[in-house]
N, C-alpha and C. Protein backbone atom coordinates (compact mmCIF):
# COMPACT_ATOMS: atom_id res chain seq x y z
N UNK A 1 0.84 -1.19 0.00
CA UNK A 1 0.00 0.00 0.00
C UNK A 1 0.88 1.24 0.00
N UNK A 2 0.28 2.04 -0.56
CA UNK A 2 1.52 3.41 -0.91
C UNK A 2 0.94 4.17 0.80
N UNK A 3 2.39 4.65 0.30
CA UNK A 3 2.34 5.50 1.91
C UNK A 3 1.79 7.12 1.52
N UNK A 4 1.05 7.67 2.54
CA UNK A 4 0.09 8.41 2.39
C UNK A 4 1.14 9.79 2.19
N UNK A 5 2.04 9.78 2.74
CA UNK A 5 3.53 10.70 2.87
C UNK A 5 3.99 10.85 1.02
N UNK A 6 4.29 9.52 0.71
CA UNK A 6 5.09 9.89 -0.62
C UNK A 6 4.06 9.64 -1.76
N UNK A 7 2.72 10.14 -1.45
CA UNK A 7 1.87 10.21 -2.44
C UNK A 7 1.57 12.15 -2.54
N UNK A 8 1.52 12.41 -1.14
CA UNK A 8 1.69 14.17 -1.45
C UNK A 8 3.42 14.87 -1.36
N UNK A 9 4.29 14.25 -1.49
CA UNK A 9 5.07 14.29 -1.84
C UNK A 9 5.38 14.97 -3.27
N UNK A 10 4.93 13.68 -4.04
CA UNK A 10 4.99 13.28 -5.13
C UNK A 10 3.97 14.38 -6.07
N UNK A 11 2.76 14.44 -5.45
CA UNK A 11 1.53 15.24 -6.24
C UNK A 11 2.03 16.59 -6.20
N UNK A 12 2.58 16.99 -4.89
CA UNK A 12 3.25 18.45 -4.86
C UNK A 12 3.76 18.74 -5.72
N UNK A 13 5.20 18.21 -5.58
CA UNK A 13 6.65 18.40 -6.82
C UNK A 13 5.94 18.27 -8.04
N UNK A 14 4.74 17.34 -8.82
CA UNK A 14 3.93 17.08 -10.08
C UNK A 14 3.18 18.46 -10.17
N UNK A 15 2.47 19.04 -9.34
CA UNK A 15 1.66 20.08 -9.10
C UNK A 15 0.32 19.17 -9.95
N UNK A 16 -0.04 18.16 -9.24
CA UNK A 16 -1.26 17.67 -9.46
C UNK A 16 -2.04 16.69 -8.41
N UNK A 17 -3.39 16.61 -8.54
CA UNK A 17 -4.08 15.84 -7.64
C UNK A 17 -3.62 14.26 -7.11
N UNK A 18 -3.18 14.22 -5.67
CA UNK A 18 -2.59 13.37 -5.29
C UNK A 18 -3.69 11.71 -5.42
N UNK A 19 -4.84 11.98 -6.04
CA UNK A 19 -5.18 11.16 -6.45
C UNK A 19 -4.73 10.43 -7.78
N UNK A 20 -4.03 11.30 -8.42
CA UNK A 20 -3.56 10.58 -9.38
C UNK A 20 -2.36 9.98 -9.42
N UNK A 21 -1.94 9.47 -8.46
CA UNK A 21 -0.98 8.75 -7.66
C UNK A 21 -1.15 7.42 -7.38
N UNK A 22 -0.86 6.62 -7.94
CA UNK A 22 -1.40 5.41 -8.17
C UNK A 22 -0.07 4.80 -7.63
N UNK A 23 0.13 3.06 -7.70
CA UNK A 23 1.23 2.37 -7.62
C UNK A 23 2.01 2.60 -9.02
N UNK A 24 1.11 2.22 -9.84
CA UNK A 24 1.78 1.84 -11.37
C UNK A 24 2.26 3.70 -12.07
N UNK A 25 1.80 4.35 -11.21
CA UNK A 25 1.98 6.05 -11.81
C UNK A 25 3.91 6.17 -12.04
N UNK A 26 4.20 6.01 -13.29
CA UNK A 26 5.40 6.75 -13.89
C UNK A 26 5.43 8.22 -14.87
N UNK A 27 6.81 8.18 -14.75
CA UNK A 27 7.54 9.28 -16.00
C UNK A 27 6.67 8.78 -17.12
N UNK A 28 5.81 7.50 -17.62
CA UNK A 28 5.48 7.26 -18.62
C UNK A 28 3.74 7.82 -18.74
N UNK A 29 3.74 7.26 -17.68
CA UNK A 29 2.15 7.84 -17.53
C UNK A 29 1.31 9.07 -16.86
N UNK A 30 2.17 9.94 -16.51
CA UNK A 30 2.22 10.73 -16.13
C UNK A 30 2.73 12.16 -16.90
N UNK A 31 2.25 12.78 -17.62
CA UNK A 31 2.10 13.91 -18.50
C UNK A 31 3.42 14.92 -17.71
N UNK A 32 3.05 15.18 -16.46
CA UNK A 32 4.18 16.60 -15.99
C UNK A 32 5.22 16.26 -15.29
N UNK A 33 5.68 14.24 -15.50
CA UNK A 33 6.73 13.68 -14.97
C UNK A 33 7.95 14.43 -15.15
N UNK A 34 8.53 14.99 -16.00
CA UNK A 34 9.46 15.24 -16.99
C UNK A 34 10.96 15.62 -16.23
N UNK A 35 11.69 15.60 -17.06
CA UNK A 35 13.06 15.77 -16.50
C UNK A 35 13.58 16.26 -15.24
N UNK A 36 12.79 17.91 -15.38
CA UNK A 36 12.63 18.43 -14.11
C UNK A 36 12.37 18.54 -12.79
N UNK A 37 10.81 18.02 -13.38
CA UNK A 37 10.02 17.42 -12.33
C UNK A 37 10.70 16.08 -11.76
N UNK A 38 11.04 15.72 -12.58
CA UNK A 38 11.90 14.26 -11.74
C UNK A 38 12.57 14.60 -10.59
N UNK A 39 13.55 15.71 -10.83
CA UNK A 39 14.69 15.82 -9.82
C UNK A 39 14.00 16.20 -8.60
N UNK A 40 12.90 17.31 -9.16
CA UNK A 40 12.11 17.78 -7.81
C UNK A 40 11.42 17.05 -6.62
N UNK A 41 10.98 15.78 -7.41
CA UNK A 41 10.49 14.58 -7.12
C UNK A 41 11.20 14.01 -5.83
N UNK A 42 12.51 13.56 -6.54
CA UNK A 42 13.91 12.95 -6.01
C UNK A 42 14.05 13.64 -4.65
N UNK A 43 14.48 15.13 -5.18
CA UNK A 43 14.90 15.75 -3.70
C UNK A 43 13.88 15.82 -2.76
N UNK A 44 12.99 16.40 -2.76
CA UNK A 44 12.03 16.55 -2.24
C UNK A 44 11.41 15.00 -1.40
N UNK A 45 11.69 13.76 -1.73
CA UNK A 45 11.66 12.43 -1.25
C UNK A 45 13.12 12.06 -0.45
N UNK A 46 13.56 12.81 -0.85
CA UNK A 46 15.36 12.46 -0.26
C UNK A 46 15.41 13.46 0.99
N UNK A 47 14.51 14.72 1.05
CA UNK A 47 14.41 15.66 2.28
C UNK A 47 13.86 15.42 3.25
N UNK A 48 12.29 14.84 2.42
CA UNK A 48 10.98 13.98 3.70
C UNK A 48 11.66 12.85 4.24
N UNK A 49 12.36 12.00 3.74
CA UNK A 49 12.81 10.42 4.35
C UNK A 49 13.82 10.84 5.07
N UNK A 50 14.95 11.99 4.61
CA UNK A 50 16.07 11.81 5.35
C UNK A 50 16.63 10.60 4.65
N UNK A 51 17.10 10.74 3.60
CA UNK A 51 17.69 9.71 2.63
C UNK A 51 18.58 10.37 1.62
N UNK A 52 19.63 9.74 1.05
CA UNK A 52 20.49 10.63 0.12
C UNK A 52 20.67 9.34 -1.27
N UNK A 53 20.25 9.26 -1.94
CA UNK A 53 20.14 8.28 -3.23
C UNK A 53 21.17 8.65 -4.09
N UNK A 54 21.91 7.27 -4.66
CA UNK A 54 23.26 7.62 -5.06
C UNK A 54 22.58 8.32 -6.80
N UNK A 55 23.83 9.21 -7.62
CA UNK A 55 23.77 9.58 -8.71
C UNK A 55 23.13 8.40 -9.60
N UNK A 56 23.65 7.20 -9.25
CA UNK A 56 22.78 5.99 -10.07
C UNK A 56 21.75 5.83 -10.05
N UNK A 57 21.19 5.78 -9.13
CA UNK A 57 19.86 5.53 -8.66
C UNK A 57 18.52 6.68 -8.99
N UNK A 58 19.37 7.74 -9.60
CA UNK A 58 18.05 8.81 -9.38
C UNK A 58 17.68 8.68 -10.95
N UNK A 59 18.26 8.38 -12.02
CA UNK A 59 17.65 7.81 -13.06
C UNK A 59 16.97 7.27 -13.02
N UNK A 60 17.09 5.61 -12.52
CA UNK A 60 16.18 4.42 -12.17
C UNK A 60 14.48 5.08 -11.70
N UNK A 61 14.82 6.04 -10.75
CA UNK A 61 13.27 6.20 -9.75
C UNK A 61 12.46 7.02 -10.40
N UNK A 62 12.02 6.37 -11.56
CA UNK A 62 10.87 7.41 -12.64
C UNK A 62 9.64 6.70 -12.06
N UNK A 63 9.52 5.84 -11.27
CA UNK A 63 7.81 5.55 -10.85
C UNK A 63 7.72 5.66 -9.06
N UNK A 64 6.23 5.59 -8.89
CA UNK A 64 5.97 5.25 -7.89
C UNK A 64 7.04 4.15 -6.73
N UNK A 65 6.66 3.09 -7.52
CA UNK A 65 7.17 1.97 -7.71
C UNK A 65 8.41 1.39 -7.23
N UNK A 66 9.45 2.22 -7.86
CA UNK A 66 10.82 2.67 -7.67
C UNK A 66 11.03 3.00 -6.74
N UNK A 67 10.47 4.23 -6.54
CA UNK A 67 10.62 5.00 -4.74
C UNK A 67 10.44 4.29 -3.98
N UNK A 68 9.24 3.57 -3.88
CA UNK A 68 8.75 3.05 -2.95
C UNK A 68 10.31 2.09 -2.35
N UNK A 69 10.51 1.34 -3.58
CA UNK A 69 11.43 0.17 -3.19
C UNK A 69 12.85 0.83 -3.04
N UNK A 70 13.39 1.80 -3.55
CA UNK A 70 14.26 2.31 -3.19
C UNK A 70 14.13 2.94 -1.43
N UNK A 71 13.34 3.80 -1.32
CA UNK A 71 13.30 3.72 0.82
C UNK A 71 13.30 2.63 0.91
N UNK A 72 12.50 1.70 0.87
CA UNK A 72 12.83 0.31 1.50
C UNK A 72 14.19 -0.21 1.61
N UNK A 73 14.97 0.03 0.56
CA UNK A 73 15.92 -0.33 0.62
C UNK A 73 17.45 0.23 1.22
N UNK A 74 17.08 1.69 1.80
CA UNK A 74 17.28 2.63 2.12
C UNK A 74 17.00 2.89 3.54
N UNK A 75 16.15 1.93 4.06
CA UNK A 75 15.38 1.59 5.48
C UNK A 75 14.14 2.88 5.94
N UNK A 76 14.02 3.51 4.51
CA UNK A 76 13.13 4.76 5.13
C UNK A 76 11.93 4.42 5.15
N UNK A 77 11.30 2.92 4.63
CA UNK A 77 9.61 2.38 5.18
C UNK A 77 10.21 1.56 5.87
């Protein structure tokens, strides 16, 4: 279940309704994902968790999905 945290997170940095925040919600399906917005994404998830994601990794995290499993892996869920 998505955490209620990195769904307005996420809708913020997008500047859209955190309902449209799904599990499966990517850079692909998501219209105002875009380059930018990515990074905003990134930091802005790397500020709330208290997490620092290596230069590799911030490519990879274009979905929900990603994030999610990246904190996990990161110990931030």
């Amino acid at each position: 279940m998505l955490q209620y945290k990195l769904i307005q997170i996420i809708a913020e940095a997008l500047e859209i309704a955190p309902e449209a925040i799904t599990p499966e919600a990517s850079s692909d399906t998501i219209e105002a994902w875009d380059s930018l917005k990515h990074l905003e994404v990134v930091l802005n998830v790397e500020r709330s968790y208290n997490v620092k994601f290596k230069t590799s990794e911030i490519a990879e995290l274009v979905s929900v999905a990603r994030l999610e499993d990246a904190l996990r892996q990161h110990n931030a869920l």
